[in-house]
C-alpha atoms as a PDB file:
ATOM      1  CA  UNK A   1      82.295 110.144  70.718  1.00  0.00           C
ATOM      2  CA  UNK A   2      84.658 107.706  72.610  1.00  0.00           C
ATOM      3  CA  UNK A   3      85.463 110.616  75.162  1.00  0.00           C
ATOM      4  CA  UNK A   4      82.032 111.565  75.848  1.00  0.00           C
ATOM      5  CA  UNK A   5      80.817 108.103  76.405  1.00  0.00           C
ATOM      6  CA  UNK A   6      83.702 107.657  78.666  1.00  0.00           C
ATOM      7  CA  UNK A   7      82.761 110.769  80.637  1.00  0.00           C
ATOM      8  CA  UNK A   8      79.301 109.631  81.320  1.00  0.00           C
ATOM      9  CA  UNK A   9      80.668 106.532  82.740  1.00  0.00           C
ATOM     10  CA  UNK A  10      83.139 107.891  84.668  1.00  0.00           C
ATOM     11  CA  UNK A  11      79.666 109.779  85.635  1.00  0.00           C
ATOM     12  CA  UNK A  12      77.485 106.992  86.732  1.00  0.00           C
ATOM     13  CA  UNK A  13      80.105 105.075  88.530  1.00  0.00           C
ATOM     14  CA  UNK A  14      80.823 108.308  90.898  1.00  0.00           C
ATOM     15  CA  UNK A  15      76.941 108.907  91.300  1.00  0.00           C
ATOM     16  CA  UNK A  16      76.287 105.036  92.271  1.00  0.00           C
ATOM     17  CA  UNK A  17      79.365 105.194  94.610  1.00  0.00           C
ATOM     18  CA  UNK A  18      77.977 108.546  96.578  1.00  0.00           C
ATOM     19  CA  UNK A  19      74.445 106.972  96.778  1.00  0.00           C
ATOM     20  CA  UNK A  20      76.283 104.005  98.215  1.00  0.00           C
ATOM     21  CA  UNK A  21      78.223 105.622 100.366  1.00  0.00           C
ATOM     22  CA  UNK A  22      75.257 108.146 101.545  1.00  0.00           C
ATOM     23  CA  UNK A  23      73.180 104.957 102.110  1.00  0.00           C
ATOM     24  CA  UNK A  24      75.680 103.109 104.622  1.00  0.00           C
ATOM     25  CA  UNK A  25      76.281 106.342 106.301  1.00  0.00           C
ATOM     26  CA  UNK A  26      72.150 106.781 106.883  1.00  0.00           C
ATOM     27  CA  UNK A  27      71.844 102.834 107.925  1.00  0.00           C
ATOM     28  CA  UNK A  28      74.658 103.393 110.559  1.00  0.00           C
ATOM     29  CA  UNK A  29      72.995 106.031 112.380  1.00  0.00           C
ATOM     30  CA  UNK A  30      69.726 103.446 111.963  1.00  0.00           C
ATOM     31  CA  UNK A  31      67.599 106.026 110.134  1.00  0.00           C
ATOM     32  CA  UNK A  32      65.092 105.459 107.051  1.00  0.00           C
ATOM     33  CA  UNK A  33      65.309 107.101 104.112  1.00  0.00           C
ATOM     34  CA  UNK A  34      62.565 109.534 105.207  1.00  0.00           C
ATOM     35  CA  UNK A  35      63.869 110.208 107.843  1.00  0.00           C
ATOM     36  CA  UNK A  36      66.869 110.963 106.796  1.00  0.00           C
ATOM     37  CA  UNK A  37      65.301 113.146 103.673  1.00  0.00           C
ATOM     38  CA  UNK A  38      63.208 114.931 106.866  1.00  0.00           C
ATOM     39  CA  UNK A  39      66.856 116.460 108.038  1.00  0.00           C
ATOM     40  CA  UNK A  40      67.990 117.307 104.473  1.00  0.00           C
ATOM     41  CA  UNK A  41      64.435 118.913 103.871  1.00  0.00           C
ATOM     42  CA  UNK A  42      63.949 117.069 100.626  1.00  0.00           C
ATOM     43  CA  UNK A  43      61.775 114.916  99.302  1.00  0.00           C
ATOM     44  CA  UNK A  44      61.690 110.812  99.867  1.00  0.00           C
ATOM     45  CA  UNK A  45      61.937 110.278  96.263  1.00  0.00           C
ATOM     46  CA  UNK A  46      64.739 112.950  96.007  1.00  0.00           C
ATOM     47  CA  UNK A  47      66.939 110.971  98.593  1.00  0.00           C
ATOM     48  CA  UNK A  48      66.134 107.996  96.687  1.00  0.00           C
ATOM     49  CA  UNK A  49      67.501 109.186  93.668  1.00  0.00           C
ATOM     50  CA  UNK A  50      70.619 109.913  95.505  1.00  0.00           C
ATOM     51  CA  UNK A  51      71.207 106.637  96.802  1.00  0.00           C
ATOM     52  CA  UNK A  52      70.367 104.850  94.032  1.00  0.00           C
ATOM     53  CA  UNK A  53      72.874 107.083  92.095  1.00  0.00           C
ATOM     54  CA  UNK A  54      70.848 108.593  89.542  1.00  0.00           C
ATOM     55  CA  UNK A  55      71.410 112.667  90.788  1.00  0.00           C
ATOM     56  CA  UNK A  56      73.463 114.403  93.091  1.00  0.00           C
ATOM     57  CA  UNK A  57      72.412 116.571  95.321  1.00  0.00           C
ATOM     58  CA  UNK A  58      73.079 120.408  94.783  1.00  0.00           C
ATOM     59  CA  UNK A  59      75.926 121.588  96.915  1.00  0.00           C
ATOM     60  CA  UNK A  60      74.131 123.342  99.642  1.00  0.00           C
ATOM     61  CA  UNK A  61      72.009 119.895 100.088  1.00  0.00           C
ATOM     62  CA  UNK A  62      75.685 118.071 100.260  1.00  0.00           C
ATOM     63  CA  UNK A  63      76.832 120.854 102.900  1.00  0.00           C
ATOM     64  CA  UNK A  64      73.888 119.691 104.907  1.00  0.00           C
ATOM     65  CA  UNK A  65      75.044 115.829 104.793  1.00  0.00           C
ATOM     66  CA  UNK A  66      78.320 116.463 105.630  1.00  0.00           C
ATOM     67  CA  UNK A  67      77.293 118.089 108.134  1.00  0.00           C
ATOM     68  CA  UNK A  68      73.863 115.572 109.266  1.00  0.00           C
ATOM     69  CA  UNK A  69      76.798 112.697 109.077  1.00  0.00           C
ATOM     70  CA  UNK A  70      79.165 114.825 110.451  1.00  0.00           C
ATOM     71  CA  UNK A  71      81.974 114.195 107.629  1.00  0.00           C
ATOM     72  CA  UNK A  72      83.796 115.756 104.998  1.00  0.00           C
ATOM     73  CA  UNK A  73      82.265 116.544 101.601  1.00  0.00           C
ATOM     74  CA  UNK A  74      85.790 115.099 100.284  1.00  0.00           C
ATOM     75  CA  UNK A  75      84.780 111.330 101.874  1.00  0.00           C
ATOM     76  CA  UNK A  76      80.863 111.387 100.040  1.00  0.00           C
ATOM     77  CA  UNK A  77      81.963 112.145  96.938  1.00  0.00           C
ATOM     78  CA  UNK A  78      84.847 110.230  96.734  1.00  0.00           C
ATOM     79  CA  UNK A  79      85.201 107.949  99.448  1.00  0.00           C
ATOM     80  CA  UNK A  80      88.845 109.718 100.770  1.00  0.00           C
ATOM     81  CA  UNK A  81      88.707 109.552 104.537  1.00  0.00           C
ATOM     82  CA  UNK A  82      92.404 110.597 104.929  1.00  0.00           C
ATOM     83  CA  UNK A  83      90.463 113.915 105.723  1.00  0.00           C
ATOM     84  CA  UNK A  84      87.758 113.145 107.894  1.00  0.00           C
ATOM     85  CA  UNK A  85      86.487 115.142 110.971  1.00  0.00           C
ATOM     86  CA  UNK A  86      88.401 114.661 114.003  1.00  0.00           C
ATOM     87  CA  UNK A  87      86.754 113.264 117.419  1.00  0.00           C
ATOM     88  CA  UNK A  88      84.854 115.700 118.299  1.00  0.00           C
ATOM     89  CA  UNK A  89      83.408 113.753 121.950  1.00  0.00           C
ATOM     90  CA  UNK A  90      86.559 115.057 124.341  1.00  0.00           C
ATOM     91  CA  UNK A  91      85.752 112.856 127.125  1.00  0.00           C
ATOM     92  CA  UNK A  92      85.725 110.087 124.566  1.00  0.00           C
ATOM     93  CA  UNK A  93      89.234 111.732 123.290  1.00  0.00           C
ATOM     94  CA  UNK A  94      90.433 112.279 127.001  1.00  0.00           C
ATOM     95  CA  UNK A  95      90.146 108.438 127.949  1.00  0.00           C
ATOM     96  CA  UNK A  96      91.597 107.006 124.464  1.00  0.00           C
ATOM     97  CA  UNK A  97      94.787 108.905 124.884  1.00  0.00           C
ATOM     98  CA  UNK A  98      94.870 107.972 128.350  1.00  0.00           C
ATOM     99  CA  UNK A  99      94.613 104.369 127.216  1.00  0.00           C
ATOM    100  CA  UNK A 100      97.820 104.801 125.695  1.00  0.00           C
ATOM    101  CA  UNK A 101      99.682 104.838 128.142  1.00  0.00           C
ATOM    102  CA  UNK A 102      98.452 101.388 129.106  1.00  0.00           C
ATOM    103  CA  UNK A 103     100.146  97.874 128.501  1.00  0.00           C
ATOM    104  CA  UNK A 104      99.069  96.214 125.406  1.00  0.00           C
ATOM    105  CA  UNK A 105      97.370  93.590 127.109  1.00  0.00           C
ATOM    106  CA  UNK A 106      95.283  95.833 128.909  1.00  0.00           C
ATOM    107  CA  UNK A 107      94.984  98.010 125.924  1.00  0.00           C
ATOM    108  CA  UNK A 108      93.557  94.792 124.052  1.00  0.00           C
ATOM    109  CA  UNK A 109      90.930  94.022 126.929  1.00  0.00           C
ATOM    110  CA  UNK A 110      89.754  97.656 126.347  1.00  0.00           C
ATOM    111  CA  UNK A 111      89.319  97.418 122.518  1.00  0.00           C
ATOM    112  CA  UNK A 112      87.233  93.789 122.878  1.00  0.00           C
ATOM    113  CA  UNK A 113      85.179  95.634 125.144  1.00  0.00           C
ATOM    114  CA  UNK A 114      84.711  98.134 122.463  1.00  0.00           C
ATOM    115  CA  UNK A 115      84.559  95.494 119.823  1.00  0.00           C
ATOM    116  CA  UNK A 116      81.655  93.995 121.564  1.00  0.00           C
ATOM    117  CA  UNK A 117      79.463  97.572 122.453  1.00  0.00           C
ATOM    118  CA  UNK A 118      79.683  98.326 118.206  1.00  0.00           C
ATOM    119  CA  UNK A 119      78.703  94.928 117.325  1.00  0.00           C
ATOM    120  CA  UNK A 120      76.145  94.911 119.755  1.00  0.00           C
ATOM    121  CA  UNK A 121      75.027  98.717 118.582  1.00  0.00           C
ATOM    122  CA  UNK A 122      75.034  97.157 114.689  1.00  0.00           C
ATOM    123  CA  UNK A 123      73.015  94.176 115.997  1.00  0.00           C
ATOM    124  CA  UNK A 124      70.589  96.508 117.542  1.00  0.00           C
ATOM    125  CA  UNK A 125      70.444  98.893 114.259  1.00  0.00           C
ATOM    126  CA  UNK A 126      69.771  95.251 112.452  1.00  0.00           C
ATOM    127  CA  UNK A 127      66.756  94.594 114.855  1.00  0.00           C
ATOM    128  CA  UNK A 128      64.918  97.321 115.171  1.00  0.00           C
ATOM    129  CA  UNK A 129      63.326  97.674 111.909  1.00  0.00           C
ATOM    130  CA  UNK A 130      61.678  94.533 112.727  1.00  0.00           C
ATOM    131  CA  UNK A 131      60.640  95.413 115.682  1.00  0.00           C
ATOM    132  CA  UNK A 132      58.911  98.451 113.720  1.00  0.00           C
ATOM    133  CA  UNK A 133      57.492  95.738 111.909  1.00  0.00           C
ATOM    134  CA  UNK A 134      56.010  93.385 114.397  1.00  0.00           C
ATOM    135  CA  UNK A 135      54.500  95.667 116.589  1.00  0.00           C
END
């Protein structure tokens, strides 16, 4: 009885971390949940299951978000990034081994400049759904 129980919450607590996981990766590309269930072809309700970890999805539906979030099945069900997707932009690849080669103080000015683009990308992602709203 002890085992089973144990099992179920080994259960939920994988479940609620995948729907967490599936949720942060759909509010960092700034999508809602239908659209989001739109590219999955499923239901709004469906993909709200899965995020609020009550079902997984069926293994050709977690194909397709590896693929919509372009990860590895390995890092939504268990978090493990160790074998995420490489960079896949080669310009983007081209210049960041490039920067390398630069001093560190140069290399630093590069990654605040970076720093500053994401945060102002997350910023953006924060604002727009009120924007939505107001208008």
């Amino acid at each position: 009885m002890i085992e089973e129980f144990e099992i179920i919450m080994v259960t939920n607590q994988l479940r609620k971390k995948f729907g967490i996981r599936i949720k942060e990766l759909r509010k960092n590309k700034r999508w809602t949940q239908k659209e989001l269930a739109n590219k999955l072809d499923v239901r709004f309700p469906q993909l709200n299951k899965y995020e609020c970890g009550l079902h997984t999805p069926p293994i050709d539906k977690l194909i397709n978000l590896s693929e919509i979030f372009d990860t590895t099945i390995d890092y939504l069900l268990t978090g493990n990034r160790t074998d995420e997707k490489p960079l896949h932009n080669l310009r983007l690849l081209e210049r960041l081994q490039a920067l390398e080669e630069f001093d560190n103080e140069d290399q630093g000015v590069v990654i605040k400049l970076i720093d500053a683009m994401i945060v102002k990308n997350k910023v953006e992602g924060v604002i727009k759904p009120f924007e939505k709203q107001a208008g």
